[in-house]
C-alpha atoms as a PDB file:
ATOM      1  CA  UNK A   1       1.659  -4.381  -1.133  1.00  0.00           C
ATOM      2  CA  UNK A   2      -0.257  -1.530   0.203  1.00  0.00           C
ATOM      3  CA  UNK A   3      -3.749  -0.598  -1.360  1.00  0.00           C
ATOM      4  CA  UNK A   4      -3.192   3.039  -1.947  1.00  0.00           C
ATOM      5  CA  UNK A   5      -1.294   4.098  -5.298  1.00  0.00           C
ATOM      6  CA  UNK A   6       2.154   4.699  -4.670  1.00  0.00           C
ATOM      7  CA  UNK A   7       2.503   8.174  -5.319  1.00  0.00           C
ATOM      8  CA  UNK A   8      -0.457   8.795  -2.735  1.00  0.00           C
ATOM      9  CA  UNK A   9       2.263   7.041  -0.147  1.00  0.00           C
ATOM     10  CA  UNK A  10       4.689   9.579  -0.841  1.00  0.00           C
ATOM     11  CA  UNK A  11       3.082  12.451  -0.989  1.00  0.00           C
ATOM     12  CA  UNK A  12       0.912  11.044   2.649  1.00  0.00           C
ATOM     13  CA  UNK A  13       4.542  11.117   3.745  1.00  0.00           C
ATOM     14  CA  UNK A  14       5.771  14.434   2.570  1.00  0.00           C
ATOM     15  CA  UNK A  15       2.801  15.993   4.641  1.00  0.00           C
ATOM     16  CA  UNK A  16       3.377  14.346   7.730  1.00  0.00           C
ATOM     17  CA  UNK A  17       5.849  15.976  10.101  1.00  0.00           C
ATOM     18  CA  UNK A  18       8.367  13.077  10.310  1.00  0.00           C
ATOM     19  CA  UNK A  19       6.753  10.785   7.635  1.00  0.00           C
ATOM     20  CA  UNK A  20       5.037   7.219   7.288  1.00  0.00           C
ATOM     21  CA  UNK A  21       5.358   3.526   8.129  1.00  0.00           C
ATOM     22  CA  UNK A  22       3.802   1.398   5.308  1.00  0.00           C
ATOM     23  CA  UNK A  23       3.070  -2.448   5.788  1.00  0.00           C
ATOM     24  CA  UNK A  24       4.049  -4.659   2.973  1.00  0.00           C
ATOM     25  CA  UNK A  25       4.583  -8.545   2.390  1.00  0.00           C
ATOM     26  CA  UNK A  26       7.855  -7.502   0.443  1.00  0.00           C
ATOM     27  CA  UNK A  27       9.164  -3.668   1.819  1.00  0.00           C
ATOM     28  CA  UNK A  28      12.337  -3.874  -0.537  1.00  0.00           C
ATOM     29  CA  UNK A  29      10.461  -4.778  -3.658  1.00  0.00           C
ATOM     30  CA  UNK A  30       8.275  -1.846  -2.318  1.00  0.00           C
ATOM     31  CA  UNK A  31      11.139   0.233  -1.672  1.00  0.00           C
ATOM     32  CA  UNK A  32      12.218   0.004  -5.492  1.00  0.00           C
ATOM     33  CA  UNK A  33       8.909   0.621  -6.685  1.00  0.00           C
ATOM     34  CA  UNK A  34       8.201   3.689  -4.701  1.00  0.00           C
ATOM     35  CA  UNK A  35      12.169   5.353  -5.673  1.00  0.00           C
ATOM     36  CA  UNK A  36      10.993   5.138  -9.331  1.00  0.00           C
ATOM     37  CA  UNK A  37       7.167   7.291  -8.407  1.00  0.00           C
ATOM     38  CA  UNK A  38       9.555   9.256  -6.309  1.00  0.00           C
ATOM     39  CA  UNK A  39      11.455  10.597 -10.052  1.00  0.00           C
ATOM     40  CA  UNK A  40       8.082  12.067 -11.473  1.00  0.00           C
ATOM     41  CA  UNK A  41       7.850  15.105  -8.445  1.00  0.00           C
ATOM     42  CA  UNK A  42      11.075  16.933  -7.656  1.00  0.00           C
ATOM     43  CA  UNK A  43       9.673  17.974  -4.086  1.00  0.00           C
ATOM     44  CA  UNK A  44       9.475  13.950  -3.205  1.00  0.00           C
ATOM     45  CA  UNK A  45      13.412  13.740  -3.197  1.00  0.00           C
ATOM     46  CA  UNK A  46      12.799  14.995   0.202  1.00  0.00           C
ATOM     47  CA  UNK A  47      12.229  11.793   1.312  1.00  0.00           C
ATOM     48  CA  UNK A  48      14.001   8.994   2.131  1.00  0.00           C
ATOM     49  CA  UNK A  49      12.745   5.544   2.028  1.00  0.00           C
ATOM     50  CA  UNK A  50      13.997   3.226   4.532  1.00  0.00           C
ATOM     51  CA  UNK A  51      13.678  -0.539   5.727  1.00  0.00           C
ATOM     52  CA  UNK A  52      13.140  -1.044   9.194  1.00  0.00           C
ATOM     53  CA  UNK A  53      15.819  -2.666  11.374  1.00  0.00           C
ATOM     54  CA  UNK A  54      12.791  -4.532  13.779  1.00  0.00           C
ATOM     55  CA  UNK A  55      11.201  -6.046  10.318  1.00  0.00           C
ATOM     56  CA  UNK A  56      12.785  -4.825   7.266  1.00  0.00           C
ATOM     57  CA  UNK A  57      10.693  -7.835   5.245  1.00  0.00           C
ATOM     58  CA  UNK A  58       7.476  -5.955   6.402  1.00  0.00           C
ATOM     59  CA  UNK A  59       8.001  -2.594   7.129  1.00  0.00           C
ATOM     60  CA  UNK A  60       9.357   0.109   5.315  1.00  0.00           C
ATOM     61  CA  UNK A  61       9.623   4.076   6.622  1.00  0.00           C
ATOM     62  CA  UNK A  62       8.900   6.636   4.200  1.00  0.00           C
ATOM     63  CA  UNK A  63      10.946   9.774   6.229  1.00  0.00           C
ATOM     64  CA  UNK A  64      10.616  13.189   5.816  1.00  0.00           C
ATOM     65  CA  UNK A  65      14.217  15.347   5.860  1.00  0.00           C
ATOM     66  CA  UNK A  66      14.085  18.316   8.115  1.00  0.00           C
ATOM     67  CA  UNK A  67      14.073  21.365   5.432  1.00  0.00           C
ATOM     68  CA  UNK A  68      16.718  23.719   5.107  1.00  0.00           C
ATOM     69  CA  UNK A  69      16.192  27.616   5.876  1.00  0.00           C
ATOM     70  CA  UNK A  70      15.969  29.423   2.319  1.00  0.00           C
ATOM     71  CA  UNK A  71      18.472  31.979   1.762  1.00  0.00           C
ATOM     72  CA  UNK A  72      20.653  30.731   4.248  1.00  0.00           C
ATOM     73  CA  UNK A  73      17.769  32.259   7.175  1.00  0.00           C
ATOM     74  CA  UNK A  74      18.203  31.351  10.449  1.00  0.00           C
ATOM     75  CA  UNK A  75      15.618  29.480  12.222  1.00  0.00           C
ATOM     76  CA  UNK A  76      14.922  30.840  15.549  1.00  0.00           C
END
């Protein structure tokens, strides 16, 4: 497991522009932990917490979604 606290991943993520790759000796059991720290914050539910397909046992990606325009604004 990673040495920082979990919610410190997630929030290191939601400030990135895409997000984070975190190293783990078990990135599912990671996975789970980090989708119940990601229920205390609404604004993490913006990110999306996925294995990777190269090593999914070691690596999991912590992704940023793109935001959405508020009030239906276009982005130019």
């Amino acid at each position: 497991m990673p040495d920082l606290p979990l919610i410190e991943i997630l929030y290191s993520a939601l400030h990135e522009e895409l997000g984070v790759l975190v190293h783990s000796n078990d990135a599912e059991r990671l996975r789970q932990r980090l989708y119940a720290e990601r229920k205390s914050d609404p604004k993490l539910a913006n990110l999306s917490l996925v294995l990777s397909r190269t090593d999914p046992k070691h690596l999991l990606l912590v992704i940023r979604k793109p935001e959405e325009p508020e009030n239906g604004e276009n982005e130019e």
